[in-house]
Protein backbone atom coordinates (compact mmCIF):
# COMPACT_ATOMS: atom_id res chain seq x y z
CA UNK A 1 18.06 -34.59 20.64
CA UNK A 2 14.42 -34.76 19.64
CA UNK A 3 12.14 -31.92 20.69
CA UNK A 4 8.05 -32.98 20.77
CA UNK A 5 5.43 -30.56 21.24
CA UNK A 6 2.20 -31.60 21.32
CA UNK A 7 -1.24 -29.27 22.15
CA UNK A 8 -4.64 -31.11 22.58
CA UNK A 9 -8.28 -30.65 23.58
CA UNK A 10 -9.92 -33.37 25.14
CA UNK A 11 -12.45 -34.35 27.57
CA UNK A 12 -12.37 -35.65 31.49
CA UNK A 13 -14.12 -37.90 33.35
CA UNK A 14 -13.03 -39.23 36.81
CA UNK A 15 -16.08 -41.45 36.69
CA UNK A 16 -17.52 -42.76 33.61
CA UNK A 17 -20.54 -44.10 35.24
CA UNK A 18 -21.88 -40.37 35.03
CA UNK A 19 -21.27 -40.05 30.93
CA UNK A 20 -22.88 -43.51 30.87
CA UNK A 21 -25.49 -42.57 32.61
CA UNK A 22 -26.43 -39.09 30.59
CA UNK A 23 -25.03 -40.62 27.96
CA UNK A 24 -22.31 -38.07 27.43
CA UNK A 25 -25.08 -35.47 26.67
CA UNK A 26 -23.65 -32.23 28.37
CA UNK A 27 -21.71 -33.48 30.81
CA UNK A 28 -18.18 -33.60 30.05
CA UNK A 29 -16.21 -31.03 30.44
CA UNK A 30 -13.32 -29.95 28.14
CA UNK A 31 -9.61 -30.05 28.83
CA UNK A 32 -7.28 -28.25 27.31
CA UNK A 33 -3.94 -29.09 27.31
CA UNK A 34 -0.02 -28.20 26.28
CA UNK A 35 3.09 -30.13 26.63
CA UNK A 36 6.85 -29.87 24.98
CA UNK A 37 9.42 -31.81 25.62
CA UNK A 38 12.63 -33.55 24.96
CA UNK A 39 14.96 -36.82 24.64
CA UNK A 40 19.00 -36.82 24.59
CA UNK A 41 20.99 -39.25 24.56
CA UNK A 42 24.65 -37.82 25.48
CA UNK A 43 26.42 -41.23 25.36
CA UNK A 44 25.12 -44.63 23.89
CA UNK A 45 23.84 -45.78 27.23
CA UNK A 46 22.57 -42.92 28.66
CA UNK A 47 18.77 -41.44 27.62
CA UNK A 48 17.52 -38.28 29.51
CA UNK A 49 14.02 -36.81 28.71
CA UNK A 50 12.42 -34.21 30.07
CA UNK A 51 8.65 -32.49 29.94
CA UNK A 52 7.11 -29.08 30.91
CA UNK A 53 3.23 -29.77 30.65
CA UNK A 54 0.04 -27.70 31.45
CA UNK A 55 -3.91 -28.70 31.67
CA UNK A 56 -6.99 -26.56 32.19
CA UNK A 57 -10.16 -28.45 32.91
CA UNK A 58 -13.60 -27.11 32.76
CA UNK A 59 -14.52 -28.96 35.81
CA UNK A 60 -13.35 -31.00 38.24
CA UNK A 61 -15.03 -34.37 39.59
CA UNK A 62 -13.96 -35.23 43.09
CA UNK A 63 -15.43 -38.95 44.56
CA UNK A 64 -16.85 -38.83 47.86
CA UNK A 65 -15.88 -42.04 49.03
CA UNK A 66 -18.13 -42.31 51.90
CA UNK A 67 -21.29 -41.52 49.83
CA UNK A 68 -19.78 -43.07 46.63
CA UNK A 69 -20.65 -40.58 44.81
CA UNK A 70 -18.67 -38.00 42.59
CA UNK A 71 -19.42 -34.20 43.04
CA UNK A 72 -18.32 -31.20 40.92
CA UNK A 73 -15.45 -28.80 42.54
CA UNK A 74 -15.39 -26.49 39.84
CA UNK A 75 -12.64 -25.05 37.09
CA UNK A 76 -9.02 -26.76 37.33
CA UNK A 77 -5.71 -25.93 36.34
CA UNK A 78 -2.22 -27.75 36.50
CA UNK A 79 1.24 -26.96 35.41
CA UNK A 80 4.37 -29.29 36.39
CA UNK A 81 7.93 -30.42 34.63
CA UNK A 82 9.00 -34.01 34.44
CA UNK A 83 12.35 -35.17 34.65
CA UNK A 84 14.25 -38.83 33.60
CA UNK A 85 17.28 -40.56 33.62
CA UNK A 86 17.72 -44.01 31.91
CA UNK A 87 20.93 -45.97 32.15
CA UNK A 88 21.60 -49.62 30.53
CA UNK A 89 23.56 -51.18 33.00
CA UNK A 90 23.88 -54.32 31.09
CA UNK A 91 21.93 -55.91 27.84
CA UNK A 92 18.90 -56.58 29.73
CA UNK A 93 19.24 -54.53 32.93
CA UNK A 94 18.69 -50.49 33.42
CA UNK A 95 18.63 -47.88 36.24
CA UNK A 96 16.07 -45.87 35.83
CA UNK A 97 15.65 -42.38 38.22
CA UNK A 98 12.63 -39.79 37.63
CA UNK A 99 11.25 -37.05 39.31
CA UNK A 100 8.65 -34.94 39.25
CA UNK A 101 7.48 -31.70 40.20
CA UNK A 102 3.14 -30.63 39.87
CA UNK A 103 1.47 -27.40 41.10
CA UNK A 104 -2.11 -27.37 40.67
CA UNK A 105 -4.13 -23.98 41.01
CA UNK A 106 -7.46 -23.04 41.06
């Protein structure tokens, strides 16, 4: 079993034309992020992983497709849990099953 944990900070963009435009001067907003994690392997052909995850952003972009433009919706926060099963059917073929479960939250 491997356990991975990883914790970042990062920036968002839904549109980059915006950054481009103000040339990233004050305009994206942070992210802040966790995730941990882990992959088993119980028998040789069998891999199962699985992720609990979590991301604040500072603001959310959401594009108006009619006006093709991208407006601000404010503060953003996510948490959800990942789930995978891998199994080698044959030297070059695998079954693969994942699901996925996401609950965002304002």
């Amino acid at each position: 079993m491997v356990l991975k944990d990883r914790n970042w900070i990062g920036f968002h963009s839904n549109d980059t034309r915006v950054v481009v435009k103000q040339e990233g001067e004050k305009i994206l907003p942070r992210a802040y992020g966790a995730a941990i994690g882990f992959i088993y392997k119980p028998i040789p052909k069998l891999a199962v992983n699985s992720a609990l995850w979590y991301l604040f952003s500072e603001q959310e972009f959401v594009y108006v497709g009619d006006a093709g433009i991208v407006e601000p919706s404010g503060k953003s926060q996510r948490f959800g849990a990942d789930l995978g099963l891998r199994y080698q059917l044959n030297k070059w073929f695998y079954a693969d099953i994942e699901a996925t479960y996401t609950r965002p939250f304002h």
